[in-house]
Protein backbone atom coordinates (compact mmCIF):
# COMPACT_ATOMS: atom_id res chain seq x y z
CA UNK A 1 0.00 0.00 0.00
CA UNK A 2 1.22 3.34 -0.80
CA UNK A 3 1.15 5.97 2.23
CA UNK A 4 -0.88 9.10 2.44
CA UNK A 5 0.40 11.29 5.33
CA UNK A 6 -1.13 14.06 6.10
CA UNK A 7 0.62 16.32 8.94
CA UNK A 8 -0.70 19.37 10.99
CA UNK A 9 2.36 22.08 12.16
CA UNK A 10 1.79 23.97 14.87
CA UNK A 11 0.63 21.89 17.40
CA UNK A 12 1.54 24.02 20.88
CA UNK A 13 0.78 27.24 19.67
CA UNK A 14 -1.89 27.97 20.92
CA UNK A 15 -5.11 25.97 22.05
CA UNK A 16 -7.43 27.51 19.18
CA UNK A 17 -4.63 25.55 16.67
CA UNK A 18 -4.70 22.66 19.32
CA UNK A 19 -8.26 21.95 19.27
CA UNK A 20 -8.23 22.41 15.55
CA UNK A 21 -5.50 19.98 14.83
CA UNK A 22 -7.25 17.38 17.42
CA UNK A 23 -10.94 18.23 15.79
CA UNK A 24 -8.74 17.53 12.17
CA UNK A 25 -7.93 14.10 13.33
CA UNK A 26 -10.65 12.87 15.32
CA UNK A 27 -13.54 14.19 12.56
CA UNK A 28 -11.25 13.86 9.93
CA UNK A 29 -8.41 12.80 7.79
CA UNK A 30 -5.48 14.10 9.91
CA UNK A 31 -2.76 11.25 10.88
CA UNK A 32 -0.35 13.00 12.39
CA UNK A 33 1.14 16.62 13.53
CA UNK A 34 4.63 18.40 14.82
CA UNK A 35 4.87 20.03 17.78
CA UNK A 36 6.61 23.67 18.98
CA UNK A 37 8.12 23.20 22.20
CA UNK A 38 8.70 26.88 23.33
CA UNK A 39 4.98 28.36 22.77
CA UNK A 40 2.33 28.88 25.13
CA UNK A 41 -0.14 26.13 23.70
CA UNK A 42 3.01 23.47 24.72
CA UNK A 43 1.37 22.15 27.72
CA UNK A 44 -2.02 21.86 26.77
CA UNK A 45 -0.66 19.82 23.89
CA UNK A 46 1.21 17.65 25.63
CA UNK A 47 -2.49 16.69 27.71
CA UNK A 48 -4.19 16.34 24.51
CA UNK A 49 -1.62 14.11 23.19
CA UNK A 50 -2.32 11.66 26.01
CA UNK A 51 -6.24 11.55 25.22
CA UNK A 52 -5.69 11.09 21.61
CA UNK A 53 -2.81 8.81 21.37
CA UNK A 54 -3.08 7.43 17.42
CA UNK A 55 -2.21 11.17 16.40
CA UNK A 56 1.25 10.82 15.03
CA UNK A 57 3.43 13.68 16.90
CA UNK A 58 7.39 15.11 15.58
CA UNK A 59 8.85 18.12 16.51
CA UNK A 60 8.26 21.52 15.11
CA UNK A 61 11.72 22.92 14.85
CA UNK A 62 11.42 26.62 15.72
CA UNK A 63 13.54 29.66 15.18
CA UNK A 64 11.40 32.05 13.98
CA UNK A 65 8.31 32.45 16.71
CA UNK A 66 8.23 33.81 20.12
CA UNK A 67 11.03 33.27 22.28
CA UNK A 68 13.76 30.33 22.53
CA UNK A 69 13.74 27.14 24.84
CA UNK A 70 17.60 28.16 26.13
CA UNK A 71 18.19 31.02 28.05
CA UNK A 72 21.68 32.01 27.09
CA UNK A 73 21.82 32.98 23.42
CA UNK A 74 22.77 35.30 21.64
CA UNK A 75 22.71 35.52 18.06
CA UNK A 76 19.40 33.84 16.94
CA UNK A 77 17.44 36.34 19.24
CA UNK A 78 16.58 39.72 19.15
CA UNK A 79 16.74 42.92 21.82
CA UNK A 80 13.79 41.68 23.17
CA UNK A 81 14.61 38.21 23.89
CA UNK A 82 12.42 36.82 21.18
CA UNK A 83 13.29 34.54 17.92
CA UNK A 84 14.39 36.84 15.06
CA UNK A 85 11.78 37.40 12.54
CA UNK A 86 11.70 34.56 9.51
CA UNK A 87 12.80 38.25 7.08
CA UNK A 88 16.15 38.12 8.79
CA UNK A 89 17.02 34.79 7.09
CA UNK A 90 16.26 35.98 3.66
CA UNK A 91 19.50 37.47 2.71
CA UNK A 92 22.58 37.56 3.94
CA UNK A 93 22.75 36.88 7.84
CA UNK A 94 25.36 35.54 10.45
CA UNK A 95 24.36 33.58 13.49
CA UNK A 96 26.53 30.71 15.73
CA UNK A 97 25.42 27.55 14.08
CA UNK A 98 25.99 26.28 17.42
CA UNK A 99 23.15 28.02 18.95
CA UNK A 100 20.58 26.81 16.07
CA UNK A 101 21.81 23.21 17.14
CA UNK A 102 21.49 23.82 20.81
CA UNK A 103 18.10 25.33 20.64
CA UNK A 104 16.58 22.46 18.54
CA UNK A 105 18.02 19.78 20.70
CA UNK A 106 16.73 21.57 23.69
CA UNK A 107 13.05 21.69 21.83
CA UNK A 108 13.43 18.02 21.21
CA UNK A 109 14.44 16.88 24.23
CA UNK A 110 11.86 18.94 25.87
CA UNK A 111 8.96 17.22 23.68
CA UNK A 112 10.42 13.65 24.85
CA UNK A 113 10.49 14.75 28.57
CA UNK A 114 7.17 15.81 28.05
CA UNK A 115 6.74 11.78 27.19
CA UNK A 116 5.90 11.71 23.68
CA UNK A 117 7.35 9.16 21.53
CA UNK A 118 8.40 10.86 18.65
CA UNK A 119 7.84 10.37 14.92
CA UNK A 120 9.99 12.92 12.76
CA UNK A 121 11.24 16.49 12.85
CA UNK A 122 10.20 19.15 10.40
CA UNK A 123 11.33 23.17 10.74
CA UNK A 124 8.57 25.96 11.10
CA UNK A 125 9.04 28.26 8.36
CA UNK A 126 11.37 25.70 6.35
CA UNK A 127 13.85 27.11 8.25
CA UNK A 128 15.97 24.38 7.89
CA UNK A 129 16.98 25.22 4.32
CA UNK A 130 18.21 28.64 5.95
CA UNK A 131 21.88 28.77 5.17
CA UNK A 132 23.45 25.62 6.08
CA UNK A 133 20.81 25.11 8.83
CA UNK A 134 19.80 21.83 6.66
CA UNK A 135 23.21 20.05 7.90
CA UNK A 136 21.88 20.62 11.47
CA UNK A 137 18.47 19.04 10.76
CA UNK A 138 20.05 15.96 9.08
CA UNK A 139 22.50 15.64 11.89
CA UNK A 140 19.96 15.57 14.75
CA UNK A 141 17.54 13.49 12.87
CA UNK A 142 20.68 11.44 13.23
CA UNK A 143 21.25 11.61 16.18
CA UNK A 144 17.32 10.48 17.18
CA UNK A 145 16.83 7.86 14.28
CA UNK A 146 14.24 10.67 13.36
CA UNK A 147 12.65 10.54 9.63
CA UNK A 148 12.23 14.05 8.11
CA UNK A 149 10.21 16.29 5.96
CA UNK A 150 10.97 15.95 2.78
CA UNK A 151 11.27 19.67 1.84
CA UNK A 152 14.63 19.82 0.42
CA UNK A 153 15.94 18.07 -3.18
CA UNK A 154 16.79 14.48 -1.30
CA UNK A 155 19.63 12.91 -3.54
CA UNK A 156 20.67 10.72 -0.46
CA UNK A 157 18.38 7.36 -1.03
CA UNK A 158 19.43 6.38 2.52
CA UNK A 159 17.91 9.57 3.98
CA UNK A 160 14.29 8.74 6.02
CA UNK A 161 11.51 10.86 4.47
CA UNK A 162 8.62 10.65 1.95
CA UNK A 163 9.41 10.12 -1.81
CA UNK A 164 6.65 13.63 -1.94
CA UNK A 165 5.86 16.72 -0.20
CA UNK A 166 2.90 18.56 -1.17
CA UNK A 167 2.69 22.16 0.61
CA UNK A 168 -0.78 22.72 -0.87
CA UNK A 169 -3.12 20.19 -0.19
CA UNK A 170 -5.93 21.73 -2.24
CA UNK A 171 -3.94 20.86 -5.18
CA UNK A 172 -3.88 17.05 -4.10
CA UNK A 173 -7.36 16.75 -2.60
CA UNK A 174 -9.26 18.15 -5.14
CA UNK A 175 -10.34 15.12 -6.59
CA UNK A 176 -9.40 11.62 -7.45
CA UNK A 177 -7.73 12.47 -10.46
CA UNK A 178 -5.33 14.79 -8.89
CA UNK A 179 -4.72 11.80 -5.82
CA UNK A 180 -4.12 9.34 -8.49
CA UNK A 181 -1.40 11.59 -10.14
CA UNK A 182 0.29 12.08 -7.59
CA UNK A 183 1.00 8.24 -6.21
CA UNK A 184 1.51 7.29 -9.76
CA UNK A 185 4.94 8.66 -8.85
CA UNK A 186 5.04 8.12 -5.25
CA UNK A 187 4.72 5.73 -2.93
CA UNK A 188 4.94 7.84 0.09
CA UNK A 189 3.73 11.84 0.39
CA UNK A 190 3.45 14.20 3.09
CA UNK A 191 0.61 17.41 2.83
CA UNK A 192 1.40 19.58 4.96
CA UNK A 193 -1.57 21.75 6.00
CA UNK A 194 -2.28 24.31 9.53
CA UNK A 195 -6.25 23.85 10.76
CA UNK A 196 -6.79 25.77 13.48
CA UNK A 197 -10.14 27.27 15.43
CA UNK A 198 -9.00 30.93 15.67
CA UNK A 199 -8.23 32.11 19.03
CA UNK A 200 -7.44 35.76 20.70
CA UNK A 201 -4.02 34.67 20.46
CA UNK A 202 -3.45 32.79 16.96
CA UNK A 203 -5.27 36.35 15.61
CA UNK A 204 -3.06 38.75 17.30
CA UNK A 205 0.46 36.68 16.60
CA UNK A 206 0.22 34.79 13.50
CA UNK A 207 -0.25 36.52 9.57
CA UNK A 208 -2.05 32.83 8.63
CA UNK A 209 -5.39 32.94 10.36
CA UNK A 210 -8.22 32.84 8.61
CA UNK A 211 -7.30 29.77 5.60
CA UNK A 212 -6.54 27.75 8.77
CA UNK A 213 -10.07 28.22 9.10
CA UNK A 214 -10.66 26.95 5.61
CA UNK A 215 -7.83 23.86 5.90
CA UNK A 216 -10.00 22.39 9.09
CA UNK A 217 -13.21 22.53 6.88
CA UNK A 218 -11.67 20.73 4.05
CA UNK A 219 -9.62 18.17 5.79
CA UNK A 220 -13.14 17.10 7.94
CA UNK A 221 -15.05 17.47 4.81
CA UNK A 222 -17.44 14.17 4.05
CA UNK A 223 -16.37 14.91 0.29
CA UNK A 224 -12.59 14.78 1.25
CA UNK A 225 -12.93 11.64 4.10
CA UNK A 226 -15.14 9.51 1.17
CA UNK A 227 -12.00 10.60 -1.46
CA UNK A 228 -9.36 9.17 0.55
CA UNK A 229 -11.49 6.12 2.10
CA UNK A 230 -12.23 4.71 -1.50
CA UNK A 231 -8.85 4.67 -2.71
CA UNK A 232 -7.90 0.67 -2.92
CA UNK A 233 -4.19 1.65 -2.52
CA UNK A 234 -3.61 4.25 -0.68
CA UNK A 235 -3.59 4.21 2.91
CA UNK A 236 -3.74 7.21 5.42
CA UNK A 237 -0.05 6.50 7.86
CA UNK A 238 2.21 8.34 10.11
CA UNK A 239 5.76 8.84 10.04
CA UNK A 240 6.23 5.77 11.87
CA UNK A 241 5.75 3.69 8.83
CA UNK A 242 8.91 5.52 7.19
């Protein structure tokens, strides 16, 4: 059977995302999500993680949004404390590698004390094709056994990720025609997608509110759940089956 995953970031950002992400999976076709250790939704995450355990769950790699994990940094933080802004990254910049590696082992290791078994990492913003960030990603997917999000032009057959990454699943779910293309290539494809129920917060922090809105409807959508349920070889996974 080929695999279908279909991944939620976010999760720990807030509990408007939270409860969207959980409604996703329990009402509809969501199998799995990655988490951001260092936001305010992190602990009420972590409790719905233990009601819903079947929900796939990585880690969210963070260095663009709200403040760090580590106290003692420097270089990927601004006056205030907080993660530089995702702009910062888009020319030329010059941070300590070393921080970016301490900070995203400190997020991981904080999601497994939290008791989560994980499933892969993926970076919020892509940021691990920042620079030479994506060296860092590979080595602490490594260093975990961790499969990764296949966002990046994998040469490296060895590598654990999906032979597909879709960042649009409206392209994909659009109808069986469009499903069908895509596995005729694949045998393994992440879609990426953000449902959310907007909160105070998610509205006064994030520029993507409202199409999370829209994702949530479409991914519980009896259209979308019959799509995917029909399809004879195609089956709905998790990163644990990389």
């Amino acid at each position: 059977m080929k695999k279908l995953i279909i991944n939620a970031d976010d999760f720990g950002y807030c509990k408007g995302v939270n409860y969207g992400i959980i409604e996703a999976h329990t009402d509809g076709v969501l199998t799995s999500t990655t988490m951001m250790a260092n936001m305010p939704g992190f602990d009420h995450a972590v409790e719905l993680h233990q009601q819903y355990p079947n929900l796939g769950i990585g880690v969210h790699l963070n260095l663009t949004t709200g403040s760090p994990v580590l106290n003692h940094l420097k270089t990927i933080i601004d006056t205030e404390g907080n993660f530089r802004n995702q702009a910062y990254y888009k020319g030329s910049f010059t941070v300590n590698e070393q921080e970016v590696y301490d900070e995203w082992k400190a997020q991981i290791e904080k999601v497994l004390a939290a008791g989560i078994q994980l499933t892969h990492i993926d970076a919020h913003h892509h940021a691990n094709l920042f620079g030479d960030f994506n060296d860092i990603y590979f080595k602490l997917a490594d260093e975990y056994n961790l499969p990764v999000r296949n966002n990046f032009n994998n040469q490296d057959p060895t590598r654990r990720t999906t032979d597909g990454f879709v960042y649009t699943m409206e392209t994909v779910l659009k109808s069986e025609e469009s499903l069908k293309q895509l596995f005729a290539t694949h045998d393994s494809v992440e879609i990426m997608c953000h449902p959310a129920f907007l909160d105070k917060f998610l509205l006064a922090s994030s520029s993507y509110t409202y199409p999370r809105i829209e994702e949530l409807d479409l991914l519980t959508h009896p259209s979308i759940k019959k799509l995917i349920s029909q399809q004879d070889i195609i089956e709905l996974a998790t990163y644990r089956s990389i």
